[in-house]
Protein backbone atom coordinates (compact mmCIF):
# COMPACT_ATOMS: atom_id res chain seq x y z
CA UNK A 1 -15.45 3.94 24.19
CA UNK A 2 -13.12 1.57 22.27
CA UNK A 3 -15.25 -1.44 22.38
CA UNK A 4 -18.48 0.86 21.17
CA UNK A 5 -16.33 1.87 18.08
CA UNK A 6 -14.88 -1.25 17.54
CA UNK A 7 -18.53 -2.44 17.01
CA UNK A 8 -19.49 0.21 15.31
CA UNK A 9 -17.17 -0.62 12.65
CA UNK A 10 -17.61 -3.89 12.52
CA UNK A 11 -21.41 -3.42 11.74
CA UNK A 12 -20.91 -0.74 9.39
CA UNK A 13 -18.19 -3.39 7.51
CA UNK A 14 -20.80 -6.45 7.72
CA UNK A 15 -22.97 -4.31 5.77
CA UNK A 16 -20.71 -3.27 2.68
CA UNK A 17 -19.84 -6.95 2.43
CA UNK A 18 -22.84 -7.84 0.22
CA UNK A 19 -23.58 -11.24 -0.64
CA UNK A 20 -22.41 -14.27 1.36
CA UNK A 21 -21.40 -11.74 4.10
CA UNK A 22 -21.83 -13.70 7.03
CA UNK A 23 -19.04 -16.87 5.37
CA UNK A 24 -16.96 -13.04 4.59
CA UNK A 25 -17.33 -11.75 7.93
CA UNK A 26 -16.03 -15.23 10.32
CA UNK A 27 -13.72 -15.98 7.94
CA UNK A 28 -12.07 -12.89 8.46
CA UNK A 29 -12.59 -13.69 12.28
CA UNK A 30 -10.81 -16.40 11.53
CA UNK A 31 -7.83 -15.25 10.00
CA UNK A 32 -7.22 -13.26 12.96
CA UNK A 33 -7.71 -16.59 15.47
CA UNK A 34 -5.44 -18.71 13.55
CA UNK A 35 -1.76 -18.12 14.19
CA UNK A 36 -0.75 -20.96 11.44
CA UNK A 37 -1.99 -21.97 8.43
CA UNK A 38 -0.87 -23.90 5.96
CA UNK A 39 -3.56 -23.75 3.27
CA UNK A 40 -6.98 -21.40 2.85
CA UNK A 41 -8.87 -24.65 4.08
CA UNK A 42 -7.52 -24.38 7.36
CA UNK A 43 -8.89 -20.94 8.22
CA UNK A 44 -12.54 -22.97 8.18
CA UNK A 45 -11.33 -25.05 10.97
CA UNK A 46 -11.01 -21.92 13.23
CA UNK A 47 -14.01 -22.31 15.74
CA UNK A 48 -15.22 -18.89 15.39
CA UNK A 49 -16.13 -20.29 11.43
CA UNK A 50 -19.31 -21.98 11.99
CA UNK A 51 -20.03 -23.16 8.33
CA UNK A 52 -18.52 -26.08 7.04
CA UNK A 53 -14.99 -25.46 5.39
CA UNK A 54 -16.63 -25.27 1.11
CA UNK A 55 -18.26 -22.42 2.68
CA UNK A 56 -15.24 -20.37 2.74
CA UNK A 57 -14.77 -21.42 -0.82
CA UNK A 58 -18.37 -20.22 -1.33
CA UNK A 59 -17.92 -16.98 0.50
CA UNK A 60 -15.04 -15.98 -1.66
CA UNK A 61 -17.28 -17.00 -5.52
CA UNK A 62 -20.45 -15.61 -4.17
CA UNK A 63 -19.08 -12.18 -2.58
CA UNK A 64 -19.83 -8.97 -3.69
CA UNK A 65 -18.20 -6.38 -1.45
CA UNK A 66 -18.99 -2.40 -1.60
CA UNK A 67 -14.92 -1.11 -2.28
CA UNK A 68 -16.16 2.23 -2.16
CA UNK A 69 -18.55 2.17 0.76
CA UNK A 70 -15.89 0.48 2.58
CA UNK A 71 -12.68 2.53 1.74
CA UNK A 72 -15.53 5.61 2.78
CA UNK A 73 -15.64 3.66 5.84
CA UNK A 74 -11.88 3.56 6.60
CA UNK A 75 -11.57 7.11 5.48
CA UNK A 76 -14.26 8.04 8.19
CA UNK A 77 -12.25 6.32 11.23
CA UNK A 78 -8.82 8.92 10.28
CA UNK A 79 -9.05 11.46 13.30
CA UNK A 80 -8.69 15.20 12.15
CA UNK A 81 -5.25 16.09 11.87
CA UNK A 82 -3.79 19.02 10.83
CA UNK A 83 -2.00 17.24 8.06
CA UNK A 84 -2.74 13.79 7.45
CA UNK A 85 0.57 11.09 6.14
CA UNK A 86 -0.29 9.03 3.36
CA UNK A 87 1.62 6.61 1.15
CA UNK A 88 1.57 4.64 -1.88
CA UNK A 89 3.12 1.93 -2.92
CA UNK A 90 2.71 -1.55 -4.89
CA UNK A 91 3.41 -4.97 -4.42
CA UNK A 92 3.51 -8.48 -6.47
CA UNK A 93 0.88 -11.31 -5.35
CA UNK A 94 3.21 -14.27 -6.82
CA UNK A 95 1.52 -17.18 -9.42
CA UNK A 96 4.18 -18.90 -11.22
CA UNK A 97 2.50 -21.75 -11.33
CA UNK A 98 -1.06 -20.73 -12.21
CA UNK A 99 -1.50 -20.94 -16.06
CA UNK A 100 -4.69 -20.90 -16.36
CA UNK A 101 -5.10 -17.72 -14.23
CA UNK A 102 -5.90 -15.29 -16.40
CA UNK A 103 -4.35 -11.71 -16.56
CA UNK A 104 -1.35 -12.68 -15.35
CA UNK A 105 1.40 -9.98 -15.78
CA UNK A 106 5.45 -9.96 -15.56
CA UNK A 107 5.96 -7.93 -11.70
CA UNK A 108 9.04 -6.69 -10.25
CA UNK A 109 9.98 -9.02 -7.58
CA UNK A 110 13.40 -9.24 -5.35
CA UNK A 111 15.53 -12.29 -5.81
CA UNK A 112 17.87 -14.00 -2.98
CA UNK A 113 19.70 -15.15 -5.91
CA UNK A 114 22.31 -12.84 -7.20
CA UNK A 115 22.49 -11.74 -10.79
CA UNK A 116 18.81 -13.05 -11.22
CA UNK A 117 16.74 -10.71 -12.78
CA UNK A 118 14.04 -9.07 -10.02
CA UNK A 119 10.79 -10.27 -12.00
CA UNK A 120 8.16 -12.51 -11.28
CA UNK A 121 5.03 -14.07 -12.64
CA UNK A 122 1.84 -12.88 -10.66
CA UNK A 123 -0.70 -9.91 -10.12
CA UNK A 124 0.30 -6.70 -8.90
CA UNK A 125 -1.62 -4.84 -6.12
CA UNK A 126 -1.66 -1.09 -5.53
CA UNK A 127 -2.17 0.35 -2.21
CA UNK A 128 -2.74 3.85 -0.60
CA UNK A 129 -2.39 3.77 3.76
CA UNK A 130 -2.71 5.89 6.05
CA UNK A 131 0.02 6.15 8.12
CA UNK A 132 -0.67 7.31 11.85
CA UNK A 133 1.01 9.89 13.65
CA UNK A 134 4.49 10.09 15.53
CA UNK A 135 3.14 9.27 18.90
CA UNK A 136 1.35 6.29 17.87
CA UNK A 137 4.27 3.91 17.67
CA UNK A 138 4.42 0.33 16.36
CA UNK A 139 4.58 -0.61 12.67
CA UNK A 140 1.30 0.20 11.88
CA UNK A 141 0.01 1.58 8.04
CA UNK A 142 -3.45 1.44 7.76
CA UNK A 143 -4.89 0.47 4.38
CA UNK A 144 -7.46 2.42 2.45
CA UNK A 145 -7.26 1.09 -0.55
CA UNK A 146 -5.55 -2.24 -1.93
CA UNK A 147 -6.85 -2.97 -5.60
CA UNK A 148 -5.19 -5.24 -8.34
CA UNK A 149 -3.72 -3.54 -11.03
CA UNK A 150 -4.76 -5.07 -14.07
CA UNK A 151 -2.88 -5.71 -17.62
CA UNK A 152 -4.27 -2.62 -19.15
CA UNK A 153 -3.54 0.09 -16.10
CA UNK A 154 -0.09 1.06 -15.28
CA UNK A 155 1.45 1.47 -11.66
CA UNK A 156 1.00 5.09 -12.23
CA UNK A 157 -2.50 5.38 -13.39
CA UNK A 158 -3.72 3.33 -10.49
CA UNK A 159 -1.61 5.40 -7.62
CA UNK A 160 -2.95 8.30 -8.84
CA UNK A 161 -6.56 7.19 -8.90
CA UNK A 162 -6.53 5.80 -5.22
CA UNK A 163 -4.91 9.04 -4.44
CA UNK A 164 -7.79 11.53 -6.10
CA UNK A 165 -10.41 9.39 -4.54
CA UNK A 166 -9.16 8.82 -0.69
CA UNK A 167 -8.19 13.19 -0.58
CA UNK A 168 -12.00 13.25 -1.71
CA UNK A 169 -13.26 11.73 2.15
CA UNK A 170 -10.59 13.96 4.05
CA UNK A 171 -11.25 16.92 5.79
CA UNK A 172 -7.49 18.34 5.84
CA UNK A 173 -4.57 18.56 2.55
CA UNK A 174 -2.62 15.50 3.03
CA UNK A 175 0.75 14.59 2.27
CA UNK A 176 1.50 11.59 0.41
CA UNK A 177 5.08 9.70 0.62
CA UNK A 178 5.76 7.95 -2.82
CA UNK A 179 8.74 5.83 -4.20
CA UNK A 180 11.20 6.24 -7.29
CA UNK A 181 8.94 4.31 -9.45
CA UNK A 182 6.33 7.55 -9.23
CA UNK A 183 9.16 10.28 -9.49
CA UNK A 184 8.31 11.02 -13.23
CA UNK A 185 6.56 13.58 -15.39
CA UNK A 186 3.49 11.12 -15.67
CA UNK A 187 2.88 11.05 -12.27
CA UNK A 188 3.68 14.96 -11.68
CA UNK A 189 1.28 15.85 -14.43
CA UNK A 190 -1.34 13.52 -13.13
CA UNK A 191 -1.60 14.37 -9.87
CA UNK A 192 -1.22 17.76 -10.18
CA UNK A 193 -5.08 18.99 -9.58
CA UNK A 194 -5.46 16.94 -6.76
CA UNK A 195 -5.21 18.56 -3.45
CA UNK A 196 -2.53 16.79 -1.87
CA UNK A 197 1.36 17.80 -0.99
CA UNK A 198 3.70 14.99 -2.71
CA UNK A 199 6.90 13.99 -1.09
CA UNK A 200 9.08 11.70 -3.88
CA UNK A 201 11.87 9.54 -3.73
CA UNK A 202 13.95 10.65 -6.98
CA UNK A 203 16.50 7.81 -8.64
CA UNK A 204 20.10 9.04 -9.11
CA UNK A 205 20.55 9.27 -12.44
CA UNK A 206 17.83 11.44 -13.81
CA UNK A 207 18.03 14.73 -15.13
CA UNK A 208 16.04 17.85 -13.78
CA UNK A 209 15.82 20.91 -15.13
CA UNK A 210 16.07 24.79 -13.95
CA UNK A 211 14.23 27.90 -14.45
CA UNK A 212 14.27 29.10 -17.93
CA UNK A 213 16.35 32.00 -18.59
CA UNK A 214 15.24 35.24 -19.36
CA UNK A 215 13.59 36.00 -22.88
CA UNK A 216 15.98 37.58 -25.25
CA UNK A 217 13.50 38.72 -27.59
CA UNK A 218 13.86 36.33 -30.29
CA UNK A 219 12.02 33.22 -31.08
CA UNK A 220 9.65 31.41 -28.73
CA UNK A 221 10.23 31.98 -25.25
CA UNK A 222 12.14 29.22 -23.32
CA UNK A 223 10.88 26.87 -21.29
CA UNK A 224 13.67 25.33 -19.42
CA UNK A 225 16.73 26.45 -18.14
CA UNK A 226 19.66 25.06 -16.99
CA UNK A 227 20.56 20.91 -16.56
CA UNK A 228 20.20 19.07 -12.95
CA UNK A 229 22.00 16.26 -13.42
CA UNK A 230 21.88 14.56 -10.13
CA UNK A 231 24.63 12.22 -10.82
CA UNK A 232 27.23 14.99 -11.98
CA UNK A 233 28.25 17.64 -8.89
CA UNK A 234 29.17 20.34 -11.49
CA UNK A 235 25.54 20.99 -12.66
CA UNK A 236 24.02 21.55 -9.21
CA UNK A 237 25.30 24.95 -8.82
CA UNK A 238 24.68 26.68 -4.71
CA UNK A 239 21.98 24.81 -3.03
CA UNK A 240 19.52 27.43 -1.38
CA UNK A 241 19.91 25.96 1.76
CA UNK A 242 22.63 23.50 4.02
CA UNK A 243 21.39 21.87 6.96
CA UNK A 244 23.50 19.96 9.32
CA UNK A 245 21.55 17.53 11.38
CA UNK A 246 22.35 14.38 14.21
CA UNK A 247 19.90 11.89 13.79
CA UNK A 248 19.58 9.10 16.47
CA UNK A 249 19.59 6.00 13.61
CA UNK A 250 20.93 7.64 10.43
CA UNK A 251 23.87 9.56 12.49
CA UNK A 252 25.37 12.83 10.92
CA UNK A 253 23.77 14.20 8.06
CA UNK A 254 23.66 17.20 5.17
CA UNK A 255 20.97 18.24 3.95
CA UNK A 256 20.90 20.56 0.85
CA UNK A 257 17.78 22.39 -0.90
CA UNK A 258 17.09 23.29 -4.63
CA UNK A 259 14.44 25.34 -5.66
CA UNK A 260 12.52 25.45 -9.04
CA UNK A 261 13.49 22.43 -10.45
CA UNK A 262 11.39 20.18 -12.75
CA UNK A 263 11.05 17.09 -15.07
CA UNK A 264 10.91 17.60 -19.10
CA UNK A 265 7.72 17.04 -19.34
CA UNK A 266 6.65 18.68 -16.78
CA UNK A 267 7.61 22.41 -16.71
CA UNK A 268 4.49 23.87 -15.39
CA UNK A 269 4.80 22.12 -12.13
CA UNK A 270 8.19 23.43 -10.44
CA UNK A 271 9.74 21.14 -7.60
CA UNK A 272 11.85 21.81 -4.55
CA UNK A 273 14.56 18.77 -4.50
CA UNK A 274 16.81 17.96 -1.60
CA UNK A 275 20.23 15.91 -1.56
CA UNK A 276 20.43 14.30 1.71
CA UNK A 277 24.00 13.11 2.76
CA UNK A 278 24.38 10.20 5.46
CA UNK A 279 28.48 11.43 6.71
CA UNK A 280 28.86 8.13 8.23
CA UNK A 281 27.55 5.85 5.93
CA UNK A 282 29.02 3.17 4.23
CA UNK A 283 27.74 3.83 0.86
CA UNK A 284 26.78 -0.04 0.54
CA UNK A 285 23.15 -0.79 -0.82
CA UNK A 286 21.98 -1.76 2.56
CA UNK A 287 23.68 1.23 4.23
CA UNK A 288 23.21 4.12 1.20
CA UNK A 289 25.28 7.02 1.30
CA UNK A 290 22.94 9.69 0.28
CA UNK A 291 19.40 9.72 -1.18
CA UNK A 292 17.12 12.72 -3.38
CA UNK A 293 13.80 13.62 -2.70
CA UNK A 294 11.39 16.07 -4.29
CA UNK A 295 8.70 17.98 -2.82
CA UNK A 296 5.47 18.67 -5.28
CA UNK A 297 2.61 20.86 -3.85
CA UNK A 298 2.24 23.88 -1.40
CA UNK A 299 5.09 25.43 0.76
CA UNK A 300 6.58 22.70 2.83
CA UNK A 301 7.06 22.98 6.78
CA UNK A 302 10.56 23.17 8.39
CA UNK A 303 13.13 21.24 6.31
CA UNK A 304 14.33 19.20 9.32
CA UNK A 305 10.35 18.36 9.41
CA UNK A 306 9.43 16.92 6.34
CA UNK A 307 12.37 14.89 4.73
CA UNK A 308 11.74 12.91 7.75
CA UNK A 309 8.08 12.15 7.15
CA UNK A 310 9.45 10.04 3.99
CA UNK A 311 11.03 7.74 6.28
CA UNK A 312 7.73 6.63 7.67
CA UNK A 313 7.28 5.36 4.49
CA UNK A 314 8.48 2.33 4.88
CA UNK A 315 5.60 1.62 7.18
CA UNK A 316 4.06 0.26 4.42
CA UNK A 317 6.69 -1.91 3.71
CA UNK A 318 5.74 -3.85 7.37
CA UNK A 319 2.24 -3.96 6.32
CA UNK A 320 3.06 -5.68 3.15
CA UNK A 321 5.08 -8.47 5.12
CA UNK A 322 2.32 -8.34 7.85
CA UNK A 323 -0.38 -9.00 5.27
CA UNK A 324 1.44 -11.74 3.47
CA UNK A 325 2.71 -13.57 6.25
CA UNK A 326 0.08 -13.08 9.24
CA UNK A 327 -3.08 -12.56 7.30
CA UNK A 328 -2.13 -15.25 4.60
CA UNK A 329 -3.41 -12.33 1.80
CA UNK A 330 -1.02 -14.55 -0.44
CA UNK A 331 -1.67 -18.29 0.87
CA UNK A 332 -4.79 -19.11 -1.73
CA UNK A 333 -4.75 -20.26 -5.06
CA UNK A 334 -8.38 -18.69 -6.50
CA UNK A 335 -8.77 -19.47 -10.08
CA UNK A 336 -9.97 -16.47 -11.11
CA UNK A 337 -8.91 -12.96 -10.66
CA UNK A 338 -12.19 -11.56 -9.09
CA UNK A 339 -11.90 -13.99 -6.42
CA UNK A 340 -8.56 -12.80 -5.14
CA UNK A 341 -9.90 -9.61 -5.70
CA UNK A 342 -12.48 -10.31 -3.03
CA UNK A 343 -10.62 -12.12 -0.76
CA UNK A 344 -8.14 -9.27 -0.84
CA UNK A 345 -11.23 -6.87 0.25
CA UNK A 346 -11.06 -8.63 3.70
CA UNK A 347 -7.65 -8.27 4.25
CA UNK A 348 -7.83 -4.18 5.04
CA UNK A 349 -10.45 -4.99 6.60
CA UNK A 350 -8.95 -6.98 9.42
CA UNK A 351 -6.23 -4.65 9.51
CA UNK A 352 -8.32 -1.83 10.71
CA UNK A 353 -10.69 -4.11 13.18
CA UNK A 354 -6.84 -4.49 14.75
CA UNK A 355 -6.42 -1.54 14.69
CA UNK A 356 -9.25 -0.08 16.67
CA UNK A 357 -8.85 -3.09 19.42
CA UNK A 358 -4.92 -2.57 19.87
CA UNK A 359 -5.93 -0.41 23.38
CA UNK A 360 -8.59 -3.06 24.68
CA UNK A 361 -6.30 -5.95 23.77
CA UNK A 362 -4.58 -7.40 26.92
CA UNK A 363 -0.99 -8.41 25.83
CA UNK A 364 -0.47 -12.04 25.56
CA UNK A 365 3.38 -12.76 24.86
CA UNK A 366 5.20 -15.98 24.18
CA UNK A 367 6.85 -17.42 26.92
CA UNK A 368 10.24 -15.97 24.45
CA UNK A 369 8.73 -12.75 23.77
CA UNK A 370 8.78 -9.40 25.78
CA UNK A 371 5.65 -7.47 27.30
CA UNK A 372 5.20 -4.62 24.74
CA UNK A 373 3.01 -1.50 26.06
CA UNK A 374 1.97 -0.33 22.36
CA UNK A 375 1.03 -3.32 20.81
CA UNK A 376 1.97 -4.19 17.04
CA UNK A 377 -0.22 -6.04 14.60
CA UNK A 378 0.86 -9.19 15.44
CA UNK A 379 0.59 -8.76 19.20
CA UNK A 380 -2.91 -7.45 18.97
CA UNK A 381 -3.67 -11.06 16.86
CA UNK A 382 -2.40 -12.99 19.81
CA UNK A 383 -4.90 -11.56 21.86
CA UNK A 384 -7.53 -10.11 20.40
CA UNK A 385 -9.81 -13.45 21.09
CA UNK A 386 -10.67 -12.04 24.34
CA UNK A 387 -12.38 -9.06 22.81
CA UNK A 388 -13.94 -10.97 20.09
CA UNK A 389 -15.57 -13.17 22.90
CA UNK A 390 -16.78 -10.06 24.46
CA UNK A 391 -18.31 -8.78 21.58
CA UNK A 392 -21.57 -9.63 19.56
CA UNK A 393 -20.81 -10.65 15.96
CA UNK A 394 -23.03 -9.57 13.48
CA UNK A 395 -22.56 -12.47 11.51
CA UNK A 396 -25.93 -15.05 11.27
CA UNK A 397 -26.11 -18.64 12.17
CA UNK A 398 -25.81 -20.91 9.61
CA UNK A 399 -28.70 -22.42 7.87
CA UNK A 400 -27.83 -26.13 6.92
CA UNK A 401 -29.26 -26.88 3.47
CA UNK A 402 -28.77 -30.39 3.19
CA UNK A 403 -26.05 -32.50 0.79
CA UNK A 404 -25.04 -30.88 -2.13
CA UNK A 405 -25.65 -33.15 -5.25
CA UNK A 406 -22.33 -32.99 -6.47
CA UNK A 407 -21.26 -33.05 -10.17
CA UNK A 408 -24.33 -34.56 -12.49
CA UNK A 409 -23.27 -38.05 -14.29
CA UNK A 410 -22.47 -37.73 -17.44
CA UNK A 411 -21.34 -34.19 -17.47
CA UNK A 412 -18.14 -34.15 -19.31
CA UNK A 413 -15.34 -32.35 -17.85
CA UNK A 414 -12.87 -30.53 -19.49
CA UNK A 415 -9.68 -28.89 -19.15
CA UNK A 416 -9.45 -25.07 -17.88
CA UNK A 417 -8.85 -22.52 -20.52
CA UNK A 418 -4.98 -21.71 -20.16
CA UNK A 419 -3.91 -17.85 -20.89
CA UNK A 420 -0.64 -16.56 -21.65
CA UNK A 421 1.10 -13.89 -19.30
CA UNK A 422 0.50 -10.25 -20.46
CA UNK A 423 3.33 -8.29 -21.30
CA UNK A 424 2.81 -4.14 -20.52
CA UNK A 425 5.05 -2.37 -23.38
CA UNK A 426 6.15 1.27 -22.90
CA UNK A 427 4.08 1.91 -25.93
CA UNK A 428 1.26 0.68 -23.60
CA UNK A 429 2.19 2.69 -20.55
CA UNK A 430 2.74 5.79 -22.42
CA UNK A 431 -0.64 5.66 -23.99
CA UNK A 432 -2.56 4.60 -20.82
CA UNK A 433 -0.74 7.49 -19.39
């Protein structure tokens, strides 16, 4: 049953792959067959690649993948659950050292250095996963979409597109886990006709804002009511409801619920916002003593359900290290944006082929490593060449053309066009909002 599906998908992928999609298709083979590269020449060298190694270079100019016929494909392969986890999150593809790349943008990037500024030179990259239920453990987040965000989109803008269009293909009302970047008005307002619960990280010192108060008769009617200032106790007023809990990993824990709260600019879209309080914690960065979330949508289950749901969140965050160190998303140096753009169309891709051959893959450990039952990504690379050699690809033999003629003598050449790094203004944001 597994290795039927697994085929099935890997058909249905060779065909949204357009142009060159037999170079596309064993590359991305190959990326799963080579545990170590150290450039995107290497990847050629894989056996599975049967073109010569400018091929991959080809494969990557030439390509013209179907993004929507493919995300429509991942969509398809989520089982029906009663209430499918999504999140969304964005991450930095670093180019310091790329001026002539154009649409390069300043990106928020950690530093090991301390009292460096957490920026970067680079492209950003938005991405919406699909996060598999409880019993499936591992670190797996399965990408549906993974698109660059360009100069003239904000972070926003882009989240909530790939939102809107992945709740189109599912069958059930999802429930999307977002970070503090997305708990604004923007991104309330935005999202707000899309059928989809929101669970939101809030940062610590905003300001909310209650109920209005009743109408007195005079003047226009207000709007809000009361200040939630999360950092100052004395504005919260009684929570609705307190809810001890023991948590195996977090320890003791509080847990207190407002009701009918909301942004400024948001009024029309009311938000229930809990406090939750870590007893034991250190109250460190890496060991935070309490953190805010807000709930946007329909009635939420059980409190002691859903604030835990965020948590899987950070699933994504393993996919982002998986993709950048494992599947060497990062390792080129294209040129040109559209060419990262396309290689970066392979990289959910392979996640998902992983993901459907995690049960047929036999577990091949390191002689330092321990068996594992429910294989992560990275074990399923390790052996997953066993079920590619039992498999058909549908990639085509090469056809060897012959030499190429190489550059024509006398054709100057000249310098590449250098562009300077794009700077997004909150004038810009605010208006592309």
């Amino acid at each position: 049953m597994q290795f039927t599906k697994l085929i099935q998908f890997r058909q249905a992928a060779y065909q949204c792959l357009g142009k060159a999609r037999d170079a596309q298709f064993e590359l991305a083979d190959a990326v799963m067959l080579t545990p170590a590269a150290r450039s995107f020449a290497e990847l050629t060298l894989s056996p599975i690649f049967r073109r010569r190694w400018c091929s991959g270079y080809e494969a990557i100019e030439d390509g013209s993948p179907d993004r929507e016929g493919l995300m429509r494909l991942y969509v398809a392969q989520i089982p029906s659950l009663p209430r499918p986890l999504l999140a969304g999150d964005h991450t930095v593809w670093p180019r310091l050292s790329a001026p002539t790349l154009r649409d390069r943008t300043i990106e928020h990037h950690p530093t090991k250095v301390r009292g460096n500024k957490p920026i970067t030179i680079g492209q950003g990259y938005s991405t919406l996963v699909w996060l598999p239920p409880d019993e499936e453990k591992g670190s797996w987040a399965l990408p549906c979409l993974h698109e660059r965000i360009c100069s003239a989109e904000t972070v926003i803008d882009k989240g909530i597109s790939q939102l809107r269009r992945v709740t189109q293909g599912l069958l059930a009302r999802p429930i999307s886990l977002w970070d503090s970047e997305y708990g604004n008005a923007v991104f309330v307002n935005g999202s707000a006709d899309i059928p989809a619960d929101k669970i939101i990280r809030l940062r610590s010192n905003i300001c909310l804002w209650g109920p209005p108060r009743p109408y007195s008769g005079r003047g226009r009617r207000p709007i809000h009511g009361a200040k939630f200032k999360l950092k100052n106790p004395a504005t919260w007023g009684q929570p609705v409801q307190v809810l001890e809990v023991e948590d195996a990993q977090l320890g003791r824990g509080r847990i207190s619920l407002w009701r009918d709260l909301h942004f400024r600019q948001s009024a029309q879209h009311r938000m229930i916002v809990v406090r939750i309080e870590r007893l034991d914690a250190r109250g460190t960065r890496r060991d935070p003593k309490e953190l805010w979330l807000a709930w946007v949508g329909e009635e939420p289950p059980p409190l002691e359900e859903w604030w835990r749901l965020y948590l899987r969140r950070f699933g994504e965050e393993h996919w982002y290290r998986f993709a950048k160190q494992r599947l060497y998303w990062t390792l080129p140096r294209f040129s040109t944006p559209e060419r990262a753009e396309r290689w970066s169309d392979l990289i959910p891709m392979i996640t998902w082929q992983l993901w459907l051959a995690r049960q047929i893959t036999a577990d091949k450990p390191r002689p330092w490593q321990k068996p594992q039952s429910n294989l992560t990504p990275g074990r399923v690379c390790q052996g997953i060449g066993g079920v590619l050699a039992a498999i058909s690809t549908p990639a085509q033999a090469p056809k060897p053309r012959g030499k190429s003629p190489g550059w024509p003598k006398g054709r100057p050449r000249n310098c590449r066009q250098r562009y300077p790094v794009m700077k997004k203004s909150s004038k810009q944001r605010k208006s592309a909002s």
